[in-house]
N, C-alpha and C. Protein backbone atom coordinates (compact mmCIF):
# COMPACT_ATOMS: atom_id res chain seq x y z
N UNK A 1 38.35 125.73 74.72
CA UNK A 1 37.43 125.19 73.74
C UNK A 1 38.22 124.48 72.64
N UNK A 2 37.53 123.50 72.37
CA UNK A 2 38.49 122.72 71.33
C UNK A 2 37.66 122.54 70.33
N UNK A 3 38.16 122.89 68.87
CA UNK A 3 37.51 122.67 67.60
C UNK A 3 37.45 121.21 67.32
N UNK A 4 36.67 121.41 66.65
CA UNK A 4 35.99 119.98 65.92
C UNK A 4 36.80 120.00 64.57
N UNK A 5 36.70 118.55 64.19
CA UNK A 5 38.29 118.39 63.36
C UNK A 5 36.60 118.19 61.53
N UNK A 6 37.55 118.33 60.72
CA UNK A 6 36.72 118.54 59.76
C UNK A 6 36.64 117.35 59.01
N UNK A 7 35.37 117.15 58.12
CA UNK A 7 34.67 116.07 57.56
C UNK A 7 34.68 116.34 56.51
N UNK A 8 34.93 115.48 55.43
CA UNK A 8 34.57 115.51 53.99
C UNK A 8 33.64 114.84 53.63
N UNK A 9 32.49 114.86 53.04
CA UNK A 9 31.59 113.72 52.35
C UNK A 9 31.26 114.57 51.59
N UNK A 10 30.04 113.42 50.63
CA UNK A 10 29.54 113.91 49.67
C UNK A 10 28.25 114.74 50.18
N UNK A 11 27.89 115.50 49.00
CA UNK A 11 26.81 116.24 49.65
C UNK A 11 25.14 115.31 49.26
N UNK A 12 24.64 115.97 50.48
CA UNK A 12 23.10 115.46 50.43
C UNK A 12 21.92 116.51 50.29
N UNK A 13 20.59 115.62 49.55
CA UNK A 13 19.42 116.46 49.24
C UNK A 13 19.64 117.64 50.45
N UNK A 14 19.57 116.91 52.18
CA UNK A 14 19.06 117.97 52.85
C UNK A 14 20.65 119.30 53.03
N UNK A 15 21.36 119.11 52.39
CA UNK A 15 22.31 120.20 53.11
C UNK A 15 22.58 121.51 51.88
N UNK A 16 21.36 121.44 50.89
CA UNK A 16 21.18 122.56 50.23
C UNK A 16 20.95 124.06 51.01
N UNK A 17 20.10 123.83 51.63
CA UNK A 17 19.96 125.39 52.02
C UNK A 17 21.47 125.64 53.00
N UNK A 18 21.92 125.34 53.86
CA UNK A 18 23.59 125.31 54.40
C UNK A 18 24.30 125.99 53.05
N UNK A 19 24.36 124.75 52.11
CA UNK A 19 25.72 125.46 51.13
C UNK A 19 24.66 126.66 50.31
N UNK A 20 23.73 126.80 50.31
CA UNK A 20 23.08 128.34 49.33
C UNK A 20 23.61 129.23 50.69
N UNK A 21 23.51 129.24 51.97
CA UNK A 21 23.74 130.01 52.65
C UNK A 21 25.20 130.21 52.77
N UNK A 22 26.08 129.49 52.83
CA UNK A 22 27.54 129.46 52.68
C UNK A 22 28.30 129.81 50.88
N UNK A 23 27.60 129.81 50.10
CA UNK A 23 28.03 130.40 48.93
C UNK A 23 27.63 131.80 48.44
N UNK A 24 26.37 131.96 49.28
CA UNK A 24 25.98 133.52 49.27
C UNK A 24 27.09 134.01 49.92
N UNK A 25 27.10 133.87 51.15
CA UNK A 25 27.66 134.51 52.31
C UNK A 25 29.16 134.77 51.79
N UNK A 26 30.06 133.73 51.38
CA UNK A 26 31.59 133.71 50.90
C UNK A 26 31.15 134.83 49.55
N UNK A 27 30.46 134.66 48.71
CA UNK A 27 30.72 135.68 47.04
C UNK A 27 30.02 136.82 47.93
N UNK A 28 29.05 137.04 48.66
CA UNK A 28 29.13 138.57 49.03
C UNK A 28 30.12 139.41 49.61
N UNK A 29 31.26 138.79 50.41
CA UNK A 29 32.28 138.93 50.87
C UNK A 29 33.55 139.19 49.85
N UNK A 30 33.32 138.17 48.70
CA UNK A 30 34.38 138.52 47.76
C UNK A 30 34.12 139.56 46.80
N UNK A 31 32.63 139.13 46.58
CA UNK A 31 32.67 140.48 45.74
C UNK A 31 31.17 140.84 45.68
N UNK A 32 30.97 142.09 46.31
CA UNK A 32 29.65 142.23 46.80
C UNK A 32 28.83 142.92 45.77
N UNK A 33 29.15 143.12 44.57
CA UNK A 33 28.53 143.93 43.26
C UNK A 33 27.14 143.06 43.09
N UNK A 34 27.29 141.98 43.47
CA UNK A 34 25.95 141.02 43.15
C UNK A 34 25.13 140.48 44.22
N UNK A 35 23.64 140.41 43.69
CA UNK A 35 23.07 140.03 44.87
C UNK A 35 22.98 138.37 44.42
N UNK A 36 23.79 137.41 45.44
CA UNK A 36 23.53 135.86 45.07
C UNK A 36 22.78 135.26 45.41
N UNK A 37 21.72 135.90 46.40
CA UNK A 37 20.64 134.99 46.55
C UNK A 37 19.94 134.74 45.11
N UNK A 38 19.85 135.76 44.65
CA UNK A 38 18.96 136.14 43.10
C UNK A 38 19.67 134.64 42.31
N UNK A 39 20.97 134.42 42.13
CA UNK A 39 21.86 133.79 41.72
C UNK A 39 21.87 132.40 42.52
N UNK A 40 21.31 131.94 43.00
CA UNK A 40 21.38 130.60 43.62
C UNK A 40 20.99 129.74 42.89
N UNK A 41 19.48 130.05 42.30
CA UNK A 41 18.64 128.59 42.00
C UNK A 41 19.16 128.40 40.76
N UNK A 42 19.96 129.45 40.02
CA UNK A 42 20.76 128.91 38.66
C UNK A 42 22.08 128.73 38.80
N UNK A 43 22.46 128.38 39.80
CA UNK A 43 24.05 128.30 40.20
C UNK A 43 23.16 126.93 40.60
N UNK A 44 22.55 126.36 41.26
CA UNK A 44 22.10 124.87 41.99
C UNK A 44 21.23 124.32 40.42
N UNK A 45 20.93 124.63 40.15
CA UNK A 45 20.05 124.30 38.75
C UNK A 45 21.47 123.60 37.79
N UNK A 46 22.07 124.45 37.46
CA UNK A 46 22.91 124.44 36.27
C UNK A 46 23.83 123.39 37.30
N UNK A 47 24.62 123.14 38.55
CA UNK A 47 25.38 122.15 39.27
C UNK A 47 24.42 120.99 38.43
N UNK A 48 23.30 120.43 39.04
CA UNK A 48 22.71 119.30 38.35
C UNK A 48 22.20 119.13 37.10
N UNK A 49 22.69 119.82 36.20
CA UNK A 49 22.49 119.76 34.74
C UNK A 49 24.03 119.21 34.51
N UNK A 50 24.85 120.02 35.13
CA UNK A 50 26.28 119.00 34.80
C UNK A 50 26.16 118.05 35.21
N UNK A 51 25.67 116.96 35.96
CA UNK A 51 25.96 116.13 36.45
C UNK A 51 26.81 116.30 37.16
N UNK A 52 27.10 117.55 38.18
CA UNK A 52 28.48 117.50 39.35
C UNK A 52 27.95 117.07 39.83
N UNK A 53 29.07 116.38 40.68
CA UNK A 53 29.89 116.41 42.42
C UNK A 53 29.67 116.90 43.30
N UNK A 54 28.70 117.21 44.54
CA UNK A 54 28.88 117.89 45.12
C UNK A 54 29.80 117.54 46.59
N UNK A 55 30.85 117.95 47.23
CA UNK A 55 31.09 118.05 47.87
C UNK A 55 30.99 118.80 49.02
N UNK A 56 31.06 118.38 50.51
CA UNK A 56 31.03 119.51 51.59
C UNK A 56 32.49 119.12 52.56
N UNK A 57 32.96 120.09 53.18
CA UNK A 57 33.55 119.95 54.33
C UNK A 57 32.65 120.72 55.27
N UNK A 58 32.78 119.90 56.67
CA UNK A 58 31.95 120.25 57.47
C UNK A 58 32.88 120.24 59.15
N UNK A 59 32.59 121.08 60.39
CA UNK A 59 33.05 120.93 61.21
C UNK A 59 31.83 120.41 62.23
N UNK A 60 31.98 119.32 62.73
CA UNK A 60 30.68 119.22 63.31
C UNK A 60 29.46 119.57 62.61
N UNK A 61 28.71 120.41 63.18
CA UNK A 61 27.42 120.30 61.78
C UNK A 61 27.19 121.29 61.10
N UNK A 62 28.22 121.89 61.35
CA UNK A 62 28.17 123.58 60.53
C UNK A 62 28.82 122.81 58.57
N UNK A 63 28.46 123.27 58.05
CA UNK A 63 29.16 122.90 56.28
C UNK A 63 29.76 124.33 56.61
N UNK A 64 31.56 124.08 56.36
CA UNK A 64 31.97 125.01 55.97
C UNK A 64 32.84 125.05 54.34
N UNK A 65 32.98 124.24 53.65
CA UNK A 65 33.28 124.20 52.48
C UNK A 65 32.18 123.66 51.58
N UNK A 66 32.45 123.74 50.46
CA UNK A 66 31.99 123.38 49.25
C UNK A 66 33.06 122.72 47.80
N UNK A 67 32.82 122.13 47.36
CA UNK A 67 33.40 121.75 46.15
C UNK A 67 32.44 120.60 45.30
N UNK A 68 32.29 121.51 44.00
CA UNK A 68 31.38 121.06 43.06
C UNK A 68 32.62 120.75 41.88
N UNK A 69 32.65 119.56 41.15
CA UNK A 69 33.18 119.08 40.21
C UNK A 69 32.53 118.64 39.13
N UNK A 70 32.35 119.00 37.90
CA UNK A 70 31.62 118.77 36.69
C UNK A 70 32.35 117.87 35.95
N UNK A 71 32.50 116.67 35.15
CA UNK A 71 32.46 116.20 34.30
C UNK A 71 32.77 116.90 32.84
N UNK A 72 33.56 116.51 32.43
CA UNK A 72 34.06 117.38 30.89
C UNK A 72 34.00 116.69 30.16
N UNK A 73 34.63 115.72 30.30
CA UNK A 73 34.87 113.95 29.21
C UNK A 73 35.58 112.73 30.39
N UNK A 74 35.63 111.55 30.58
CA UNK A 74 36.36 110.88 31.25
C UNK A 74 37.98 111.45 31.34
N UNK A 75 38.58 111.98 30.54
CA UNK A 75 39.86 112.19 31.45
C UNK A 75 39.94 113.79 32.08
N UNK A 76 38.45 114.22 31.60
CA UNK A 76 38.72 115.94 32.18
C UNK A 76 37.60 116.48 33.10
N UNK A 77 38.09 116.94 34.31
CA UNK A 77 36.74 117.10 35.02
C UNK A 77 37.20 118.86 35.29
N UNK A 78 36.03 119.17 35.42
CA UNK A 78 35.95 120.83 35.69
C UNK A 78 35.83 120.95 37.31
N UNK A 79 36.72 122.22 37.76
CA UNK A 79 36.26 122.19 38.65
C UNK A 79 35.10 123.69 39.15
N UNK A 80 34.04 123.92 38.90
CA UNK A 80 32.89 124.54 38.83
C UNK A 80 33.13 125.14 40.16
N UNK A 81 33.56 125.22 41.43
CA UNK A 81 33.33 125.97 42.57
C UNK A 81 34.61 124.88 43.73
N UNK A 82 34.75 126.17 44.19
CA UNK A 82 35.47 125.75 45.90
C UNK A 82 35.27 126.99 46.90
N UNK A 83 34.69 126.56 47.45
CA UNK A 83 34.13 128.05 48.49
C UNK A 83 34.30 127.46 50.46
N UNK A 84 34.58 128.22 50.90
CA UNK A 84 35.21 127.70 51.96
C UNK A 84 34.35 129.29 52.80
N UNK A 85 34.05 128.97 54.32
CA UNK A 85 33.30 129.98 55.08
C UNK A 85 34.15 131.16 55.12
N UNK A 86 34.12 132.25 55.33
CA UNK A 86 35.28 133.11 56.09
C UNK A 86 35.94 132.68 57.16
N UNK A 87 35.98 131.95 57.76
CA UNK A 87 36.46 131.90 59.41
C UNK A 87 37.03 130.59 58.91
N UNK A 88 36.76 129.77 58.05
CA UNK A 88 37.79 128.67 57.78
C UNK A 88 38.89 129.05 56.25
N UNK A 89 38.63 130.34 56.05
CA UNK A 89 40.17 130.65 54.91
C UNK A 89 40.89 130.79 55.57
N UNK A 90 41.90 129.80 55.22
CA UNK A 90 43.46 129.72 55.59
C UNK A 90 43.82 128.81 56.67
N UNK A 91 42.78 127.78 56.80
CA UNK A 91 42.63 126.59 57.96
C UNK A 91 43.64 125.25 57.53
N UNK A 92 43.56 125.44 55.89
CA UNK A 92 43.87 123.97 55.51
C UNK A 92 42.88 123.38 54.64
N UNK A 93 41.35 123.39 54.96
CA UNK A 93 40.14 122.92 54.68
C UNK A 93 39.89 122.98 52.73
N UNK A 94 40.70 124.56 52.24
CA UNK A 94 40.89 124.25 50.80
C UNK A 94 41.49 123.50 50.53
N UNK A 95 42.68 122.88 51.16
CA UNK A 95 43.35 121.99 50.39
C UNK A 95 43.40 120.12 50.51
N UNK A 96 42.04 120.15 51.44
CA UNK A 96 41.89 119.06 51.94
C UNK A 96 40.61 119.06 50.84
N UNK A 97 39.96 119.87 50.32
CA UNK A 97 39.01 120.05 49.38
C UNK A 97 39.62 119.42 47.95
N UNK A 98 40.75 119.90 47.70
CA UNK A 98 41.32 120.16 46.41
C UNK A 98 41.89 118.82 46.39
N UNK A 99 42.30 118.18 47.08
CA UNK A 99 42.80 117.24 47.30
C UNK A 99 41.90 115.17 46.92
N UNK A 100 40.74 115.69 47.28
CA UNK A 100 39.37 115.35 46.78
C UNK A 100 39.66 115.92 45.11
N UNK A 101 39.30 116.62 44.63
CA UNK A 101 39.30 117.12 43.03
C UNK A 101 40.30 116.46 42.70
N UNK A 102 41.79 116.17 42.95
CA UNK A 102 42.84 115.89 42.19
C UNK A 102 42.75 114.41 42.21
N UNK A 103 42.20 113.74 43.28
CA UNK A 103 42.25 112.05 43.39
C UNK A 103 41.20 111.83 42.18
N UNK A 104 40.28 112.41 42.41
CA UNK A 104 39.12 112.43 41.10
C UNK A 104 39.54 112.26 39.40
N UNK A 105 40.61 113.36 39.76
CA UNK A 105 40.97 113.76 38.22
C UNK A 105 41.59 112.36 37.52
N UNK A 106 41.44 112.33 36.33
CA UNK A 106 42.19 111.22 35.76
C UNK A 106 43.37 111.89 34.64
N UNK A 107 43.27 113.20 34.09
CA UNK A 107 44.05 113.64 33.24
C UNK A 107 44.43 114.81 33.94
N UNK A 108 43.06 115.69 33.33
CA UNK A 108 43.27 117.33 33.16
C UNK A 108 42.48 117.60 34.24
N UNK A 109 42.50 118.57 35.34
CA UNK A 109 41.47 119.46 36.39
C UNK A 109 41.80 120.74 35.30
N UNK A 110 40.57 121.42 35.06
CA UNK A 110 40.28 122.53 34.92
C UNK A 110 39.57 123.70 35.79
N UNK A 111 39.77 124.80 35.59
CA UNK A 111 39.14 125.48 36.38
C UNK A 111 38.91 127.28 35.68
N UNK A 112 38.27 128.06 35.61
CA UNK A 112 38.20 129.58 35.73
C UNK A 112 38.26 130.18 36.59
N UNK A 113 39.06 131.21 37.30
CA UNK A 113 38.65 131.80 38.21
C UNK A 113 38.76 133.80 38.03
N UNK A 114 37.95 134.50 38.53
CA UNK A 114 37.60 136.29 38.06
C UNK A 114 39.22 136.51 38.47
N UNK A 115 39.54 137.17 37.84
CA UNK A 115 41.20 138.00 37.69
C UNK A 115 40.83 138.80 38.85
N UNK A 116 40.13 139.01 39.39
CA UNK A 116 39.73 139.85 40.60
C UNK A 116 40.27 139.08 41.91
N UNK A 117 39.88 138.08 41.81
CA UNK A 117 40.05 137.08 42.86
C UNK A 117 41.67 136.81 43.23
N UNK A 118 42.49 137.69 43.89
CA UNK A 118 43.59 137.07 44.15
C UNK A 118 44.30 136.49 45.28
N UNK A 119 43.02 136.30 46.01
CA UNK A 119 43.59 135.24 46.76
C UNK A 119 43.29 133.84 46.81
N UNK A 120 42.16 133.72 45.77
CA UNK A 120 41.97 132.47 45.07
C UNK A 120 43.00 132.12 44.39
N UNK A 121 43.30 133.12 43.50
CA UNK A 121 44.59 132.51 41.95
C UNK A 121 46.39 132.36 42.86
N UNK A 122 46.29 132.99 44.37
CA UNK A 122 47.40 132.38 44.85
C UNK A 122 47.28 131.27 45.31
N UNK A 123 45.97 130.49 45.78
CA UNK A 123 45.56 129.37 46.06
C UNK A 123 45.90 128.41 44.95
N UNK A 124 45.39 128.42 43.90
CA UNK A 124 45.13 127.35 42.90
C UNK A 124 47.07 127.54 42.51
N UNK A 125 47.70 128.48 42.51
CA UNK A 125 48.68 128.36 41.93
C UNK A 125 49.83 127.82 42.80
N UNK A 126 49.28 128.05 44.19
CA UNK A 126 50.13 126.86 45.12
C UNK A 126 49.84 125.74 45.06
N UNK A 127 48.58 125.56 44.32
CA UNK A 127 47.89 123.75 44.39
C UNK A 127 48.96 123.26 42.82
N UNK A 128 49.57 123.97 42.32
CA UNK A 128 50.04 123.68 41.09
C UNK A 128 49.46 123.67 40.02
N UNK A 129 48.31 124.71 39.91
CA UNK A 129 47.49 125.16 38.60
C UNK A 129 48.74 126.05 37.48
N UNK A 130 48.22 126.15 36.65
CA UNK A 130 48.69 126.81 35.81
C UNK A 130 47.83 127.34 34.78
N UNK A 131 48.23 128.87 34.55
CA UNK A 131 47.17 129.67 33.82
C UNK A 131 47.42 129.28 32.62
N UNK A 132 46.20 129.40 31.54
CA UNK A 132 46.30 128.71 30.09
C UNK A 132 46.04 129.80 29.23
N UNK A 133 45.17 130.63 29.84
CA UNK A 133 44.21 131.27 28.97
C UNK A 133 43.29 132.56 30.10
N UNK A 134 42.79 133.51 28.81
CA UNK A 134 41.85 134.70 29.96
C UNK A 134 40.32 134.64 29.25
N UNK A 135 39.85 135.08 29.53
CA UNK A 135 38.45 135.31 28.98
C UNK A 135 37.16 136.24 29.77
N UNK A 136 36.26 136.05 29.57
CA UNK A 136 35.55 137.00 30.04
C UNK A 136 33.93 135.98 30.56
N UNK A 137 33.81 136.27 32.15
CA UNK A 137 32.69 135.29 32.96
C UNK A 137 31.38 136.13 32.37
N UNK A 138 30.53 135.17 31.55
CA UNK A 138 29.38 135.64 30.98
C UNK A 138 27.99 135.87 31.15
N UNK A 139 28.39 135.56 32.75
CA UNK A 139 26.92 136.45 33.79
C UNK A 139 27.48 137.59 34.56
N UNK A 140 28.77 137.84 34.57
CA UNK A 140 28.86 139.07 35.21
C UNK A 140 30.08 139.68 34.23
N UNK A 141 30.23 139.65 33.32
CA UNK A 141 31.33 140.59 32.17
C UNK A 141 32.19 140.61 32.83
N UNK A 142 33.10 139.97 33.78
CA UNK A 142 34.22 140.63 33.98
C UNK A 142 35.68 139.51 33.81
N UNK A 143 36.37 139.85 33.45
CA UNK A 143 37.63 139.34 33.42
C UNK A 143 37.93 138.18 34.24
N UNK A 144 38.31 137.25 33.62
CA UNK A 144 38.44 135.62 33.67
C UNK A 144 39.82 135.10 33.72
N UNK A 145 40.54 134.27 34.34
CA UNK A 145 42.02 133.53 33.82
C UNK A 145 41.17 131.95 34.08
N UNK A 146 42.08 131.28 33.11
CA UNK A 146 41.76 129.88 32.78
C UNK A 146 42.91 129.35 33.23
N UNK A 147 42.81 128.07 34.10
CA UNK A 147 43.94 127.49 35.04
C UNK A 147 43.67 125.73 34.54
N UNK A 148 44.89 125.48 34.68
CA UNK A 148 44.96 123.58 34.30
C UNK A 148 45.68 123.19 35.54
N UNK A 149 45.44 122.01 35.91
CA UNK A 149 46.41 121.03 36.63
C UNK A 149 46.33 119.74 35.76
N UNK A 150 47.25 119.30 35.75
CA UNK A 150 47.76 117.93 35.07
C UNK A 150 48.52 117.06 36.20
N UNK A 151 47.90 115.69 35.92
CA UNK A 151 48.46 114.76 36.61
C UNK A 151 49.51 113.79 36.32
């Protein structure tokens, strides 16, 4: 069997329910304290109040990534989410994601990610992030690091 090689585009009206199902599915896995369905329509609500980005990687017609990019000011864009399926962590597919975010960037990429998360913060810190700052994520209280990339 031979895999299907992966797609980047932008995302469309119809491939909402895919990424609500692929961002539940990845944060229940990372951290299952929360129920994210509950958490969707203000995680998709608040994406189009920033005016993000949405991005997908896709293998054939499955969406297995995500990447949402927010707008900060013209030289600073946030990066609001990168979520990738289980079965594609550690494919490559994050960094073909991230890679997208950095062509984007014109200055500063920003990002937060839960101090919990460490195999995210070895991710971003191989992408050449660097921690700035900690703080605390203010829908679920828990412990925050603040990461920059500069171009």
């Amino acid at each position: 069997m031979t895999q299907s090689f992966v797609t980047l585009r932008a995302a469309e009206p119809q491939d909402e329910p895919a990424l609500r199902t692929l961002w539940c599915e990845t944060w229940a896995a990372t951290y299952p304290a929360f129920d994210y369905k509950v958490r969707w329509p203000s995680m998709w609500l608040k994406w189009q109040e920033l005016k993000a980005e949405i991005h997908v990687a896709a293998r054939g017609r499955d969406v297995v990534g995500l990447l949402v990019l927010a707008p900060v000011s013209e030289e600073v864009l946030l990066l609001e989410q990168i979520t990738l399926a289980l079965a594609e962590q550690g494919s490559g597919t994050a960094h073909l994601l991230m890679t997208i975010a950095k062509q984007k960037t014109r200055t500063l990429l920003k990002l937060s990610v839960n101090a919990f998360n460490k195999r995210a913060i070895r991710f971003y810190e191989r992408e050449g992030f660097v921690r700035t700052a900690s703080g605390v994520n203010v829908a679920s209280g828990l412990t925050t690091y603040d990461y920059e990339w500069r171009r």
